[in-house]
Protein backbone atom coordinates (compact mmCIF):
# COMPACT_ATOMS: atom_id res chain seq x y z
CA UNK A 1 -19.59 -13.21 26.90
CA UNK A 2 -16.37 -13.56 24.97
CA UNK A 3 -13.68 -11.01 24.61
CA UNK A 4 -14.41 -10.36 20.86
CA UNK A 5 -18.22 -9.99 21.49
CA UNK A 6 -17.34 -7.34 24.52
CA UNK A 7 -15.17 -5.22 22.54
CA UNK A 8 -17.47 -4.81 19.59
CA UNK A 9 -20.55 -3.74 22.05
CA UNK A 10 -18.44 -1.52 23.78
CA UNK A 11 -17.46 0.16 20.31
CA UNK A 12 -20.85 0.26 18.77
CA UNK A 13 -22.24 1.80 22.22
CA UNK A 14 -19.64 4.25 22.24
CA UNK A 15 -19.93 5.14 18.01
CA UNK A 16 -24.10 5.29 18.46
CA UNK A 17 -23.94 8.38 20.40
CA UNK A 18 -21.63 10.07 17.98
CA UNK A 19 -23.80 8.78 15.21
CA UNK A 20 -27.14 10.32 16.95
CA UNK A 21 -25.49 13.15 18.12
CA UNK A 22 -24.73 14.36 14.97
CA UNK A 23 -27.85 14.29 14.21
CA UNK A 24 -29.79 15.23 16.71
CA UNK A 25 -30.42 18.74 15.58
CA UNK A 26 -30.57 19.66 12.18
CA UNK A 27 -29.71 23.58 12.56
CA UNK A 28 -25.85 21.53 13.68
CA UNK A 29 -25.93 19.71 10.61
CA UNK A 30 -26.89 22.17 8.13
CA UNK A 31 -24.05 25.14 10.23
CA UNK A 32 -21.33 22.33 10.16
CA UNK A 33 -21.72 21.65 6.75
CA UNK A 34 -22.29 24.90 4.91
CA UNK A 35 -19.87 27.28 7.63
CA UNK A 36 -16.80 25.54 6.46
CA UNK A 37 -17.59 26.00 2.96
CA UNK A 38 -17.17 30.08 3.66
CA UNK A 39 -13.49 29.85 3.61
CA UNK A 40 -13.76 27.02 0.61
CA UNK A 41 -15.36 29.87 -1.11
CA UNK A 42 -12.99 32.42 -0.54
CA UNK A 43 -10.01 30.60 -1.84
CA UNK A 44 -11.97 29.68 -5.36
CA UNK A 45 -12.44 33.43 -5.60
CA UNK A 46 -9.02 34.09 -4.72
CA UNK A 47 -7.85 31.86 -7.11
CA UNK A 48 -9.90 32.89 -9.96
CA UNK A 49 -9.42 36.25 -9.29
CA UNK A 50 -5.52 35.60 -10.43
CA UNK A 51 -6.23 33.42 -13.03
CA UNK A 52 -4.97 30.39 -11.93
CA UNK A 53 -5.62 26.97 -13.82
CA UNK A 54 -9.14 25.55 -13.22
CA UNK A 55 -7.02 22.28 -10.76
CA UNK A 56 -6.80 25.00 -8.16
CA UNK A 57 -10.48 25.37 -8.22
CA UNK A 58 -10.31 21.47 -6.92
CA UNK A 59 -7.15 21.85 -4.67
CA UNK A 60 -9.62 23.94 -2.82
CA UNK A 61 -12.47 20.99 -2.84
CA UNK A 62 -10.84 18.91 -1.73
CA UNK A 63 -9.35 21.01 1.23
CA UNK A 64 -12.68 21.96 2.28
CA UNK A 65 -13.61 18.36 2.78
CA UNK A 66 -10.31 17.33 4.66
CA UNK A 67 -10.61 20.35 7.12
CA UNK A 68 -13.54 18.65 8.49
CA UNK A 69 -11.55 15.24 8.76
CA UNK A 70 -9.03 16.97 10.59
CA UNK A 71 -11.28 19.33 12.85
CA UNK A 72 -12.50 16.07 14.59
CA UNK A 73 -9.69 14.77 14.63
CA UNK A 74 -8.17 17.38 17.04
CA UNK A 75 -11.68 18.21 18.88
CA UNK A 76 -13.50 15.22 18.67
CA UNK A 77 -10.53 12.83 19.80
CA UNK A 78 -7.25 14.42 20.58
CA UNK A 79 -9.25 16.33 23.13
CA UNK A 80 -12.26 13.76 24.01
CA UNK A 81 -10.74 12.62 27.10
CA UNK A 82 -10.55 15.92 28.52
CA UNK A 83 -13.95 16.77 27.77
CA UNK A 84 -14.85 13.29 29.35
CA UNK A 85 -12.94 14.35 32.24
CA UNK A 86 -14.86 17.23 33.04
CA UNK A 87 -18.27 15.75 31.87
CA UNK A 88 -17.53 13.19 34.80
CA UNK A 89 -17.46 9.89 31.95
CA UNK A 90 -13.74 9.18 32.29
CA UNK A 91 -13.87 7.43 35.75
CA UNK A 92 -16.63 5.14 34.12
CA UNK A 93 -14.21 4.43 30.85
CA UNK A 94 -11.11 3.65 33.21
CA UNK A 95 -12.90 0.73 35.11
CA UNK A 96 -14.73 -0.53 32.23
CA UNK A 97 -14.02 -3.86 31.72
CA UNK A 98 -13.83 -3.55 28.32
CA UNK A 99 -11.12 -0.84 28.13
CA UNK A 100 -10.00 2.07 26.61
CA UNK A 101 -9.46 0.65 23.38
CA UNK A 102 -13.06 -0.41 22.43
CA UNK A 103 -14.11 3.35 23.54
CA UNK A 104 -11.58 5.25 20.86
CA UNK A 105 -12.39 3.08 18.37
CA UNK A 106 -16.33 3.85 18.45
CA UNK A 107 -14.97 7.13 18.71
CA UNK A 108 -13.45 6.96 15.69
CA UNK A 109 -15.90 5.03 13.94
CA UNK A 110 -18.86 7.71 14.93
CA UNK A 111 -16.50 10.40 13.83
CA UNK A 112 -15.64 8.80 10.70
CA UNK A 113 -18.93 8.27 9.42
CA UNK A 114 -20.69 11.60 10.63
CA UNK A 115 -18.06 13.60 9.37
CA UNK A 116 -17.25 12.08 5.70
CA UNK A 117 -21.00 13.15 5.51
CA UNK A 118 -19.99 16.14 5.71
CA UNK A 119 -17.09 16.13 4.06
CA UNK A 120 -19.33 14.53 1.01
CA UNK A 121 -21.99 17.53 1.26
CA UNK A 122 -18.94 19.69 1.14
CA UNK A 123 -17.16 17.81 -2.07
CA UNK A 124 -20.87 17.71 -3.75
CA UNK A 125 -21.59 21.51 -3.03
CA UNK A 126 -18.21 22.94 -3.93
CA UNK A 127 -18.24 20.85 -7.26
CA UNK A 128 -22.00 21.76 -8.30
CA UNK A 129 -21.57 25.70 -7.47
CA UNK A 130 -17.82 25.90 -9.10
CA UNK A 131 -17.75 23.07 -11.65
CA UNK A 132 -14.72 21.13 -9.84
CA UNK A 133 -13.73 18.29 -12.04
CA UNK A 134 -11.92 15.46 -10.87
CA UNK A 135 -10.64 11.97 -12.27
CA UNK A 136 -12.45 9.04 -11.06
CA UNK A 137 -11.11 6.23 -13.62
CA UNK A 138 -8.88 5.15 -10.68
CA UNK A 139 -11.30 4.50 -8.31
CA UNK A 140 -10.05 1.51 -6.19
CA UNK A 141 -7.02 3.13 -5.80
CA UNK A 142 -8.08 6.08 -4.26
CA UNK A 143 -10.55 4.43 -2.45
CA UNK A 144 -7.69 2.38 -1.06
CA UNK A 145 -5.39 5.48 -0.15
CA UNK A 146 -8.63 6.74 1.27
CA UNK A 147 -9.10 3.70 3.57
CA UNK A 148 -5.39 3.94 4.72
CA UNK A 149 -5.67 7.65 5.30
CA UNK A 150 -8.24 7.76 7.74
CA UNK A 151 -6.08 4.44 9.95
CA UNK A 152 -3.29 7.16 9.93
CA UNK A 153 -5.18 10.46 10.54
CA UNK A 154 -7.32 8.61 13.34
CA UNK A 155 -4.63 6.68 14.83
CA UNK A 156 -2.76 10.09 15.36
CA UNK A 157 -5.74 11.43 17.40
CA UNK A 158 -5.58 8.35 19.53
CA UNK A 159 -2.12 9.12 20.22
CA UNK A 160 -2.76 12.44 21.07
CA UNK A 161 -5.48 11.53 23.52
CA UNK A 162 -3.37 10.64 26.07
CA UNK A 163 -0.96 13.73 25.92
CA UNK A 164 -3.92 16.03 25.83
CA UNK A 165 -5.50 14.98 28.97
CA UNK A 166 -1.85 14.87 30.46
CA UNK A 167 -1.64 18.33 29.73
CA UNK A 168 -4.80 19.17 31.63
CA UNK A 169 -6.43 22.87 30.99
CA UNK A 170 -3.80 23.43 28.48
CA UNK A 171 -4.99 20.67 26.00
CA UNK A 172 -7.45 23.05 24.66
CA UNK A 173 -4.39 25.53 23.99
CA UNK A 174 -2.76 23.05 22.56
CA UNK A 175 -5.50 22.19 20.19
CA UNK A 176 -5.50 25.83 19.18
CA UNK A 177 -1.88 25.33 18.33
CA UNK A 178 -2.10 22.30 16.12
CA UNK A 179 -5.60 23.85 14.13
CA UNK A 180 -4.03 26.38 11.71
CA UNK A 181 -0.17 25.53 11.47
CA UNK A 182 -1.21 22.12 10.29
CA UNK A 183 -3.52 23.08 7.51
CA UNK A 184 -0.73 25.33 6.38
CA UNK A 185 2.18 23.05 5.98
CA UNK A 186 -0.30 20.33 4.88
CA UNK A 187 -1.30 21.96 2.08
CA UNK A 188 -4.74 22.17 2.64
CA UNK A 189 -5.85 25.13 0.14
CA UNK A 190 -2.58 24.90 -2.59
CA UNK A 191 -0.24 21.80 -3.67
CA UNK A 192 2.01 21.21 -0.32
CA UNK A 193 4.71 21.21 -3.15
CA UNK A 194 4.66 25.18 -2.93
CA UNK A 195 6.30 24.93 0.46
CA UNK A 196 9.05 23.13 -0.79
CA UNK A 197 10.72 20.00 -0.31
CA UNK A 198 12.33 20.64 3.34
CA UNK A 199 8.98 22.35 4.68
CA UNK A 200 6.79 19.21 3.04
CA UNK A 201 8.92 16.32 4.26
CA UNK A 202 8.97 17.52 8.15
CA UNK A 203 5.01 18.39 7.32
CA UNK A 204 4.50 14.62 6.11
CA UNK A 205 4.70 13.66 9.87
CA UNK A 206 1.01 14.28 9.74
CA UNK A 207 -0.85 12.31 7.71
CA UNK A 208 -2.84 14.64 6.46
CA UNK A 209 -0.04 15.86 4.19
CA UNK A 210 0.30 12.51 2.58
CA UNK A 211 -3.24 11.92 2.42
CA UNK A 212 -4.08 15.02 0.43
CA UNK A 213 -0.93 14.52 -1.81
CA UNK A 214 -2.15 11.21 -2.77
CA UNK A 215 -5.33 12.10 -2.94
CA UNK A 216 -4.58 14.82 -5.50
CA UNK A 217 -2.32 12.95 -7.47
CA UNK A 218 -5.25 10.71 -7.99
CA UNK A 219 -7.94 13.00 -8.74
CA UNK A 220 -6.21 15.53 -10.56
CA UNK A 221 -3.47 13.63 -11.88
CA UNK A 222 -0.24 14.71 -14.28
CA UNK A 223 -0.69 18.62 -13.54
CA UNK A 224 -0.65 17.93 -10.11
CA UNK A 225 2.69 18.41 -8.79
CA UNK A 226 3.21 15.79 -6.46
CA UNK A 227 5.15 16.29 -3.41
CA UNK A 228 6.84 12.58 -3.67
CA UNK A 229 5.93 9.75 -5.78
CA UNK A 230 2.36 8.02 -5.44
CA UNK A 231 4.29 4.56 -4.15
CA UNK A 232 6.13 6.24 -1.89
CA UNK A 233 3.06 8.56 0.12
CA UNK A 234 0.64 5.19 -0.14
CA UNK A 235 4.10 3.23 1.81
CA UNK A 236 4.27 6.97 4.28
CA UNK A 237 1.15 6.38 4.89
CA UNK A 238 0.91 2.94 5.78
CA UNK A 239 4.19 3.21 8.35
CA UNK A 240 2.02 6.32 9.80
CA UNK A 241 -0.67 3.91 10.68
CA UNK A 242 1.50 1.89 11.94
CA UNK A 243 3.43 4.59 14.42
CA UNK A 244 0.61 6.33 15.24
CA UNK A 245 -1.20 3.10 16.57
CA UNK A 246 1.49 1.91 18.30
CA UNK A 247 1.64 5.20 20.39
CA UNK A 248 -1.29 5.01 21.09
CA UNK A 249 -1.35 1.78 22.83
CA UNK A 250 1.86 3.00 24.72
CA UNK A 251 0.31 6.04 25.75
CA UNK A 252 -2.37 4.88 27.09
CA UNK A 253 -1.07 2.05 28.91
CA UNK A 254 1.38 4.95 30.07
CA UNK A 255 -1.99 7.02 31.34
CA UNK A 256 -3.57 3.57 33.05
CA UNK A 257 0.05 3.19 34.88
CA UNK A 258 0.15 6.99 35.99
CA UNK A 259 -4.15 6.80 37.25
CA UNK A 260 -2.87 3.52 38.93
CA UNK A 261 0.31 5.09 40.67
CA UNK A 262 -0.55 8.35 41.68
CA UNK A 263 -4.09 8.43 41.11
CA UNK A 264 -4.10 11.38 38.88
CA UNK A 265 -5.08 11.64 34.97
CA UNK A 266 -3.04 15.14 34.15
CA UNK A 267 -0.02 16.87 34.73
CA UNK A 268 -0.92 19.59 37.42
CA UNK A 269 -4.55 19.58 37.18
């Protein structure tokens, strides 16, 4: 068996499960999917409640949908190896022959395609029950910017899976930390423009920021007010995909070296 042939069936047998999984039950799917449109619906009312224009009512959309991007993101692959660690599966990962590699990408992959399901059911419900309208004439495009977003947003949870299981018991702290003072500076529920232009360009460091920026400008188009220029969040987010997968492949050749060396996977735990 070739090299190419190895990695592939190591990342569709690590993507099935997700892809099962998330489906196994159908009380999961139907709580997943109708739970995070709770605080969707709050912000519409708060919004129409003072009257503001009807693009707010979409801001909100598509917030609801990226939430769940970013939820499994941080749960579902910042903190996997962690989990794995616990659950007794990491030993089996670090010897496979395959690698590490193959495994986060099915990761991703599973994630990716459960979750914009989601994500979709959310978009679809929210636009049906409050008569969201968006602009599709430039579909390629945002398909495109879509594409690029989810290289970024994944990447970065690649990254982070190293660091998290370095940190041991306090990766699920940590997690806590990143959940709600991310989807504040990124903008999630209101144009990240609000938060000004010092607050958005340290916030742009997650791609998330970008990605919903772009996103908007796409969808909503000349009322949106953009946080930079189209060209210059597609070009952000491209040299995001870039960083973020580079770090990743440092960090965790830097975990392989420290389970090699001192035959430990965390910091003090």
């Amino acid at each position: 068996m070739n090299r190419a042939t190895l990695m592939w069936r190591a990342t569709w047998g690590r993507a099935l499960p997700r892809l099962k999984g998330s489906m196994r039950s159908p009380s999961w799917v139907l709580y997943e999917t109708l739970l995070p449109l709770l605080a969707t619906t709050a912000f519409v009312f708060v919004y129409r409640a003072l009257g503001a224009p009807d693009r707010f009512v979409s801001y909100v959309i598509m917030g609801g949908a990226a939430v769940a991007f970013w939820m499994n993101v941080l749960w579902m692959m910042a903190a996997q190896f962690y989990w794995e660690k616990r659950n007794g599966n990491l030993d089996v990962f670090m010897v496979s022959p395959c690698g590490i590699t193959p495994i986060l990408l099915g990761m991703s992959l599973g994630g990716i395609v459960s979750t914009a399901l989601r994500a979709t059911a959310v978009v679809a419900i929210g636009t049906l029950v409050f008569h969201a309208s968006f602009d599709l004439s430039r579909l390629p495009a945002l398909v495109g910017v879509f594409l690029l977003s989810l290289v970024a947003l994944y990447g970065l949870g690649a990254a982070l899976a190293s660091l998290f299981l370095y940190w041991g018991r306090e990766s699920w702290h940590v997690a806590q930390l990143f959940t709600e003072p991310v989807l504040l500076v990124s903008g999630v529920y209101f144009p990240a423009h609000a938060l000004g232009f010092g607050v958005g360009l340290a916030a742009s460091a997650v791609p998330l920021t970008l990605a919903l920026d772009a996103l908007r400008q796409l969808l909503i188009g000349a009322a949106h007010p953009a946080l930079f220029p189209l060209p210059i969040e597609v070009g952000g987010l491209a040299g995001l995909a870039v960083i973020y997968l580079a770090a990743a492949r440092f960090a965790l050749r830097g975990m392989e070296r420290l389970a090699r060396r001192e035959g430990r996977l965390s910091r003090r735990y």
